[in-house]
N, C-alpha and C. Protein backbone atom coordinates (compact mmCIF):
# COMPACT_ATOMS: atom_id res chain seq x y z
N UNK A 1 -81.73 -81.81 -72.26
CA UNK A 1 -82.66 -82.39 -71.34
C UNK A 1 -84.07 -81.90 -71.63
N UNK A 2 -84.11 -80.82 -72.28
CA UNK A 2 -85.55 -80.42 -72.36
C UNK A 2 -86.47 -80.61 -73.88
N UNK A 3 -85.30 -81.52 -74.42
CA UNK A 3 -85.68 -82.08 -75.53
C UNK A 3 -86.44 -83.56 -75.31
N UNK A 4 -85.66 -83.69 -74.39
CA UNK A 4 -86.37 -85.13 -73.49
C UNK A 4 -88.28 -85.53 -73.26
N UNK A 5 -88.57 -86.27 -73.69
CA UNK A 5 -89.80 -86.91 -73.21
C UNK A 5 -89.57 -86.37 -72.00
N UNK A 6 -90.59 -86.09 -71.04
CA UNK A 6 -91.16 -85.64 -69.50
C UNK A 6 -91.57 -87.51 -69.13
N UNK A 7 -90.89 -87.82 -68.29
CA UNK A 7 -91.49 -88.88 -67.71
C UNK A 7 -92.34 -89.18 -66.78
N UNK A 8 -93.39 -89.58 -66.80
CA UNK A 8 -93.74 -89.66 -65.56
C UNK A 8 -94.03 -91.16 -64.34
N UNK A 9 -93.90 -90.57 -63.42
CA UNK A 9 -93.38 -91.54 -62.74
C UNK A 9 -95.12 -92.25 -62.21
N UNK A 10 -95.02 -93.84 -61.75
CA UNK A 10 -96.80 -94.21 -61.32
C UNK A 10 -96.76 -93.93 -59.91
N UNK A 11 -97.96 -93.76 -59.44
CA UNK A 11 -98.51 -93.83 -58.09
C UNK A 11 -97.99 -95.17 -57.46
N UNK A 12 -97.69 -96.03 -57.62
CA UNK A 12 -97.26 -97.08 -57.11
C UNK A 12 -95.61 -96.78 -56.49
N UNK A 13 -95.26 -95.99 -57.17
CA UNK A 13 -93.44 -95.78 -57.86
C UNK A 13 -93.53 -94.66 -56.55
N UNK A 14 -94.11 -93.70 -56.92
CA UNK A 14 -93.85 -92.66 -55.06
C UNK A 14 -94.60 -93.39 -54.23
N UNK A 15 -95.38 -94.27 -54.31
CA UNK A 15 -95.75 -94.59 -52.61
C UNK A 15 -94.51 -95.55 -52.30
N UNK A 16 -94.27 -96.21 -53.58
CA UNK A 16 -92.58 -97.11 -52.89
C UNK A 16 -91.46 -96.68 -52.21
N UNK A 17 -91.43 -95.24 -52.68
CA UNK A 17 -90.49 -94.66 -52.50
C UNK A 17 -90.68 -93.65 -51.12
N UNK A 18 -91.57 -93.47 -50.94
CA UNK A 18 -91.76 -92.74 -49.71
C UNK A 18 -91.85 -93.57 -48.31
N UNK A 19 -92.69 -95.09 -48.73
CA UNK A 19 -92.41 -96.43 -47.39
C UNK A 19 -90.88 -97.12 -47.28
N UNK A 20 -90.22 -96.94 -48.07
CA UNK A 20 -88.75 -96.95 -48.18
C UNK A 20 -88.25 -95.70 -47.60
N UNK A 21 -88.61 -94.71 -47.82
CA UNK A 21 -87.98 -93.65 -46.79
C UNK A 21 -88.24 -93.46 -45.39
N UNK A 22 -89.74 -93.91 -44.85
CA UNK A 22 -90.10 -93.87 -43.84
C UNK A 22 -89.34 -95.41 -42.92
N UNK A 23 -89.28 -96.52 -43.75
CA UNK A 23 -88.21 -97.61 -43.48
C UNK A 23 -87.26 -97.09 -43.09
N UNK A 24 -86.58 -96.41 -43.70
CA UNK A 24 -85.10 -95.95 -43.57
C UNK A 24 -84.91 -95.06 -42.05
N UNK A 25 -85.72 -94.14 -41.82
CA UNK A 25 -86.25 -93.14 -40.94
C UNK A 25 -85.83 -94.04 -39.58
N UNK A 26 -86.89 -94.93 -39.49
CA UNK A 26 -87.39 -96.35 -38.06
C UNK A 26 -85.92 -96.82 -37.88
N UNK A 27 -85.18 -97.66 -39.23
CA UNK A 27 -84.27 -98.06 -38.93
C UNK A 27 -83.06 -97.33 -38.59
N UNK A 28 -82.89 -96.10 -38.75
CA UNK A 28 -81.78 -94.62 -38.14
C UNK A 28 -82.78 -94.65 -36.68
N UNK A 29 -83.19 -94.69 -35.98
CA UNK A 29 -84.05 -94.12 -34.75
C UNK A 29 -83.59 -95.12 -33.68
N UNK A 30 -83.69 -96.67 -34.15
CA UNK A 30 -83.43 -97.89 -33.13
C UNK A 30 -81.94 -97.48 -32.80
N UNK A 31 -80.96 -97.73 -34.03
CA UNK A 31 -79.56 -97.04 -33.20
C UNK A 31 -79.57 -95.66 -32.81
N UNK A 32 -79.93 -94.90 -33.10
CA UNK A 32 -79.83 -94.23 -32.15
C UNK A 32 -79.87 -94.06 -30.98
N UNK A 33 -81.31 -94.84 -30.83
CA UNK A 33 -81.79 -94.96 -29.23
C UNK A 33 -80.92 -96.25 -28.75
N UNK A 34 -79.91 -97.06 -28.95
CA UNK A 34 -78.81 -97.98 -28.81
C UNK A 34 -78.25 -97.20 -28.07
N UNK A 35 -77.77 -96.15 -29.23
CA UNK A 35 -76.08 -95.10 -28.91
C UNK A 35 -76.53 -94.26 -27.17
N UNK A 36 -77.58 -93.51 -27.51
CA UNK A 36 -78.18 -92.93 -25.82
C UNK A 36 -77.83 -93.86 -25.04
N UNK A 37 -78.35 -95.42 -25.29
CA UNK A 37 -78.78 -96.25 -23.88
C UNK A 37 -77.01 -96.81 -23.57
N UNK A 38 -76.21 -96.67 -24.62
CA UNK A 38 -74.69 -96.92 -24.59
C UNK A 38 -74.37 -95.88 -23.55
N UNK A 39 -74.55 -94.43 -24.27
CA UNK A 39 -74.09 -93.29 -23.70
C UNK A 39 -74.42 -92.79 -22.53
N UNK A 40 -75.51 -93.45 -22.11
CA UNK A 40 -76.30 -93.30 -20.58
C UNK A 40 -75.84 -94.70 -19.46
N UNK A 41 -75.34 -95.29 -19.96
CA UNK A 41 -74.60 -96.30 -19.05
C UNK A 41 -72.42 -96.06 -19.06
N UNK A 42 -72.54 -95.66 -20.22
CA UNK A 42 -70.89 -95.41 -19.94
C UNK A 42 -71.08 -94.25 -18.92
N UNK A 43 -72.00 -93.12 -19.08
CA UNK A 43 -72.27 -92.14 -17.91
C UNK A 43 -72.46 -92.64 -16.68
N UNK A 44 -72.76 -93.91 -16.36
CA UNK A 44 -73.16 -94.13 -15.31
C UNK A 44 -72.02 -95.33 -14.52
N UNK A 45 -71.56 -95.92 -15.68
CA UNK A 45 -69.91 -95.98 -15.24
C UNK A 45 -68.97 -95.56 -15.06
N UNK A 46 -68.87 -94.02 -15.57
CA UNK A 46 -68.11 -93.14 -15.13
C UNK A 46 -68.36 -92.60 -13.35
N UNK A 47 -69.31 -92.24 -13.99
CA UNK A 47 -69.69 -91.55 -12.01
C UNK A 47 -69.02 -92.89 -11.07
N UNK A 48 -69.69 -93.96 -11.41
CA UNK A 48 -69.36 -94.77 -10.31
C UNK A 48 -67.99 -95.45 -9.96
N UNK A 49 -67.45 -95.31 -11.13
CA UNK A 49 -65.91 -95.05 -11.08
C UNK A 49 -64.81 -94.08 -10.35
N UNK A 50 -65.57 -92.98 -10.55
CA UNK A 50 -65.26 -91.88 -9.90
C UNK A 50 -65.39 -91.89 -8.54
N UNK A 51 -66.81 -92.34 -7.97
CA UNK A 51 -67.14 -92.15 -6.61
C UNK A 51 -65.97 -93.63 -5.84
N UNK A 52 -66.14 -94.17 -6.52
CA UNK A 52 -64.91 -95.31 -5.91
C UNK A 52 -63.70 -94.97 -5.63
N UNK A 53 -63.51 -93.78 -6.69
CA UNK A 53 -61.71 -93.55 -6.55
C UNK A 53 -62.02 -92.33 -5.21
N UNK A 54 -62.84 -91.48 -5.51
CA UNK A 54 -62.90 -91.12 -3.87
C UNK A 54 -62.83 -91.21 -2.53
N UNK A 55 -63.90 -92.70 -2.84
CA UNK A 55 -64.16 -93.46 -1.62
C UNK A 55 -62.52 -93.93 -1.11
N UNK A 56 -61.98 -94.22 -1.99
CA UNK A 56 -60.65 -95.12 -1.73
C UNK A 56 -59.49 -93.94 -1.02
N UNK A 57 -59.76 -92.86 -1.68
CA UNK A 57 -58.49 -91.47 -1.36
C UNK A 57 -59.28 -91.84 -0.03
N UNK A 58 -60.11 -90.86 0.17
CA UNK A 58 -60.71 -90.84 1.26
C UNK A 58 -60.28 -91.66 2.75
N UNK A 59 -60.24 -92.84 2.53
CA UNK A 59 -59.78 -94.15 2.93
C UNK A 59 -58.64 -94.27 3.62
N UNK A 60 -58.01 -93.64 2.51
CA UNK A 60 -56.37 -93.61 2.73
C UNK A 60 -56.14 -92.22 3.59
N UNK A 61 -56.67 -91.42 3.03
CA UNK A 61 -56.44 -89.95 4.45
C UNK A 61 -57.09 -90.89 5.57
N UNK A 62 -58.23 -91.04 6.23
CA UNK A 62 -58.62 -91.36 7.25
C UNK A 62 -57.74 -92.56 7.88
N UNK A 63 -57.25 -93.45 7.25
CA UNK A 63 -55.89 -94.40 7.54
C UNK A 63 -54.84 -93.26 8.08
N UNK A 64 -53.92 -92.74 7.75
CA UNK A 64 -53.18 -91.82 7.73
C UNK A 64 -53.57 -90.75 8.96
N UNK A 65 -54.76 -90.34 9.28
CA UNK A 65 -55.19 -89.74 10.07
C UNK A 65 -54.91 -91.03 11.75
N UNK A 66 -55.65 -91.73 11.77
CA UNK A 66 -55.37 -92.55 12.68
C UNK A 66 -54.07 -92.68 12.95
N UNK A 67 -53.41 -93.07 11.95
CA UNK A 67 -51.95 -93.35 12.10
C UNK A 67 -51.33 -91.97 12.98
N UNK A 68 -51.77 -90.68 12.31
CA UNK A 68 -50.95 -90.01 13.46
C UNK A 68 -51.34 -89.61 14.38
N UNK A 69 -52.71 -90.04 14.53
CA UNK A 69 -53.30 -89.46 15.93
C UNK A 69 -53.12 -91.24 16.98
N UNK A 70 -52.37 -91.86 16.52
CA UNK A 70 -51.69 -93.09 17.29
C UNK A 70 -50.37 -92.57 17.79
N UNK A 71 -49.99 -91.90 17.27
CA UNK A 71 -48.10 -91.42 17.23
C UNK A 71 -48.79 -90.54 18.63
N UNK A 72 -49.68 -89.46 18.25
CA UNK A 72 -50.08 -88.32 18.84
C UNK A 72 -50.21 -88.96 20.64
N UNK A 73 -50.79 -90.20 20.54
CA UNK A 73 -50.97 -90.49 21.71
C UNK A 73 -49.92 -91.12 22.51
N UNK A 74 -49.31 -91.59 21.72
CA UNK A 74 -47.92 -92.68 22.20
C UNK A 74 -47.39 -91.22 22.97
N UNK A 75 -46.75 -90.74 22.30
CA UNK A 75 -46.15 -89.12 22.66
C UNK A 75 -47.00 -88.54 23.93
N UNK A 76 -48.37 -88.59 24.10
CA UNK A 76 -48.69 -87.97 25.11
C UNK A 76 -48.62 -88.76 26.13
N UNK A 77 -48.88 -90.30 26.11
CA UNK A 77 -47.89 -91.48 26.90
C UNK A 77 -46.66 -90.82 27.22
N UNK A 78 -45.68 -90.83 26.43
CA UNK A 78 -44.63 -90.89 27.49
C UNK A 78 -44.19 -89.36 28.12
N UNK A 79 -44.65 -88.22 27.56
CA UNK A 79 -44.40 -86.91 28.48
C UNK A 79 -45.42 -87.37 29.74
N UNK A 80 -46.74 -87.85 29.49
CA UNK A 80 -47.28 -87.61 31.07
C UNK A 80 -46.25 -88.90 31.50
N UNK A 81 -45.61 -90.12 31.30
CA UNK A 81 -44.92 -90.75 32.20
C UNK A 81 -43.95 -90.04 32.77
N UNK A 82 -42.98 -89.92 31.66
CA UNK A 82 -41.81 -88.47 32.49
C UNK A 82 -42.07 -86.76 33.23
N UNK A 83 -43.92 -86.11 33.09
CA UNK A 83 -44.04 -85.96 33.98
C UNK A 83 -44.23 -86.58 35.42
N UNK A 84 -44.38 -87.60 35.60
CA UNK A 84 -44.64 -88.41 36.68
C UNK A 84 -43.39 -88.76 37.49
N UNK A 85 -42.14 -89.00 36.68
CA UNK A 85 -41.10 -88.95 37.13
C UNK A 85 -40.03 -88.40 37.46
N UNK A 86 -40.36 -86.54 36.97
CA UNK A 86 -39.87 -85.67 37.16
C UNK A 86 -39.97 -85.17 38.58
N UNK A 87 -38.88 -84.23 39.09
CA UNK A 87 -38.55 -83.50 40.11
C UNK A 87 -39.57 -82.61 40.44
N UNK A 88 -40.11 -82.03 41.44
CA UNK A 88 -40.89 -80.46 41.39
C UNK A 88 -39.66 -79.51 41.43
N UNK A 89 -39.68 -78.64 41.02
CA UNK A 89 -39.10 -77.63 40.67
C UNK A 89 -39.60 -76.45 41.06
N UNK A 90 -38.94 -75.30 41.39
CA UNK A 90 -39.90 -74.04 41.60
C UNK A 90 -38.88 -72.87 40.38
N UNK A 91 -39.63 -72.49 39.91
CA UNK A 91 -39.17 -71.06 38.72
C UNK A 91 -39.22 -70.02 39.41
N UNK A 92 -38.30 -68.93 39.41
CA UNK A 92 -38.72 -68.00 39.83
C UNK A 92 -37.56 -66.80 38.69
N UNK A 93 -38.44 -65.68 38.34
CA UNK A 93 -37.95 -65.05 37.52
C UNK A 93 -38.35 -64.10 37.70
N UNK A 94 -37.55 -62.74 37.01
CA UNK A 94 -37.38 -61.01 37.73
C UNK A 94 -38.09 -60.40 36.34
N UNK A 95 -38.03 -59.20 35.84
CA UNK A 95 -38.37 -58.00 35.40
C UNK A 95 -37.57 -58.31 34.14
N UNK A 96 -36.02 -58.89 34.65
CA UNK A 96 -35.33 -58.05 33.70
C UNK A 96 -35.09 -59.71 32.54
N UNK A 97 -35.51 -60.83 33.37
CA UNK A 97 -35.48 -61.92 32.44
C UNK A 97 -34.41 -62.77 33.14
N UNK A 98 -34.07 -62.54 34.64
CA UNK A 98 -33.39 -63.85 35.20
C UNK A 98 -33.98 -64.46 35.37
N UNK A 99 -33.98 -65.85 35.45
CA UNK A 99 -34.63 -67.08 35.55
C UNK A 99 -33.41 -67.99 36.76
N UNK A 100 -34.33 -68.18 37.97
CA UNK A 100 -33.52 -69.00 38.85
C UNK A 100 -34.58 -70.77 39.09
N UNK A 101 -33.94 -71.66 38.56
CA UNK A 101 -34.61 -72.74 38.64
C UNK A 101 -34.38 -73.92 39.76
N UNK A 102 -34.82 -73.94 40.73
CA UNK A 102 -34.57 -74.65 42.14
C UNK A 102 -35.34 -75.60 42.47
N UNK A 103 -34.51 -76.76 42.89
CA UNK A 103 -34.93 -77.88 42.93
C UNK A 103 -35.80 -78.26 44.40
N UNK A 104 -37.03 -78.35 44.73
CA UNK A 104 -37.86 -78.18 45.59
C UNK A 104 -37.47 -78.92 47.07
N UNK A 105 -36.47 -80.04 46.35
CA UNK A 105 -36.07 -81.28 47.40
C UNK A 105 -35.14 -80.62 48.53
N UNK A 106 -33.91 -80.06 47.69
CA UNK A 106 -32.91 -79.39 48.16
C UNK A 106 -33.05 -77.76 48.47
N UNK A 107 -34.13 -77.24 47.93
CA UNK A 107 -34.42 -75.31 48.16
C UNK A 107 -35.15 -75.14 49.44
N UNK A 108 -35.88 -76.21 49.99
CA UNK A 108 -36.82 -76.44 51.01
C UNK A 108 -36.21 -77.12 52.02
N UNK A 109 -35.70 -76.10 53.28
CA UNK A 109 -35.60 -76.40 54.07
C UNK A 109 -36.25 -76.50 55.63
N UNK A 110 -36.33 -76.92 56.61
CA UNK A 110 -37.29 -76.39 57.81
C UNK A 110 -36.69 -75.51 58.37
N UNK A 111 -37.56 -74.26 59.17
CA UNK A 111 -36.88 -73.03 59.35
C UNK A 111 -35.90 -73.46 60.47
N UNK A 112 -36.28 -74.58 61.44
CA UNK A 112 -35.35 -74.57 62.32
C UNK A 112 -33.77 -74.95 62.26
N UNK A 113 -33.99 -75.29 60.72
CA UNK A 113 -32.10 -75.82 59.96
C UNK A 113 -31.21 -74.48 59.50
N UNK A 114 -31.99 -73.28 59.46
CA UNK A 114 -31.40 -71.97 59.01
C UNK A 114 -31.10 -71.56 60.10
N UNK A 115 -29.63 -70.90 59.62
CA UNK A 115 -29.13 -70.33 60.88
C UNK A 115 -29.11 -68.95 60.54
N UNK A 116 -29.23 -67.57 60.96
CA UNK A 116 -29.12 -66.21 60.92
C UNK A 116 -28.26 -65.75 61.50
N UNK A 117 -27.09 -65.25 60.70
CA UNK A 117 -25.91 -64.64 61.18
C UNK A 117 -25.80 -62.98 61.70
């Protein structure tokens, strides 16, 4: 190679070659800035994808919530009805853990029905 003529190249020949590189440069830059504006909207379909599938769980607990705070009430429906239809009762219980449970109708009498022997 170093037996070789030295060539040299014209001023015409590197300015071609350098507006061909700066060509090349512009045309790598547009896709790029494609791929971002791709990559900044799949980002922005993700999130909003996401916030949907939230919104929807979400949805479904608060469904579910109602649902048992419907049960919750039915239930407190019918104990206050069957309190309403219950007996009075009187409790009465000792020290040691007897429990005597008497029915108010029949435990209640007027003093003048007791007789003292």
């Amino acid at each position: 190679m170093r037996a070789l003529p030295r060539a040299k190249a014209s001023p015409a020949f590197t300015f071609d070659v350098r507006r061909k590189l700066r060509a090349d440069a512009q045309s790598r830059r547009r896709p790029l800035v494609w791929r971002l504006a791709a990559a900044f909207t799949m980002v922005i379909c993700l999130f909003g994808a996401v916030q949907i599938g939230m919104m929807l769980h979400e949805r479904q607990k608060l469904d579910a919530l109602r649902i048992e705070q419907q049960k919750i009430q039915a239930e407190l429906a019918a104990v206050k009805e069957s309190a309403k239809q219950a007996e009075p009762v009187v409790v009465l219980e000792n020290d040691k853990g007897t429990r005597v449970i008497m029915d108010l109708d029949s435990a209640v009498q007027p003093a003048s029905l007791k007789t003292y022997d």
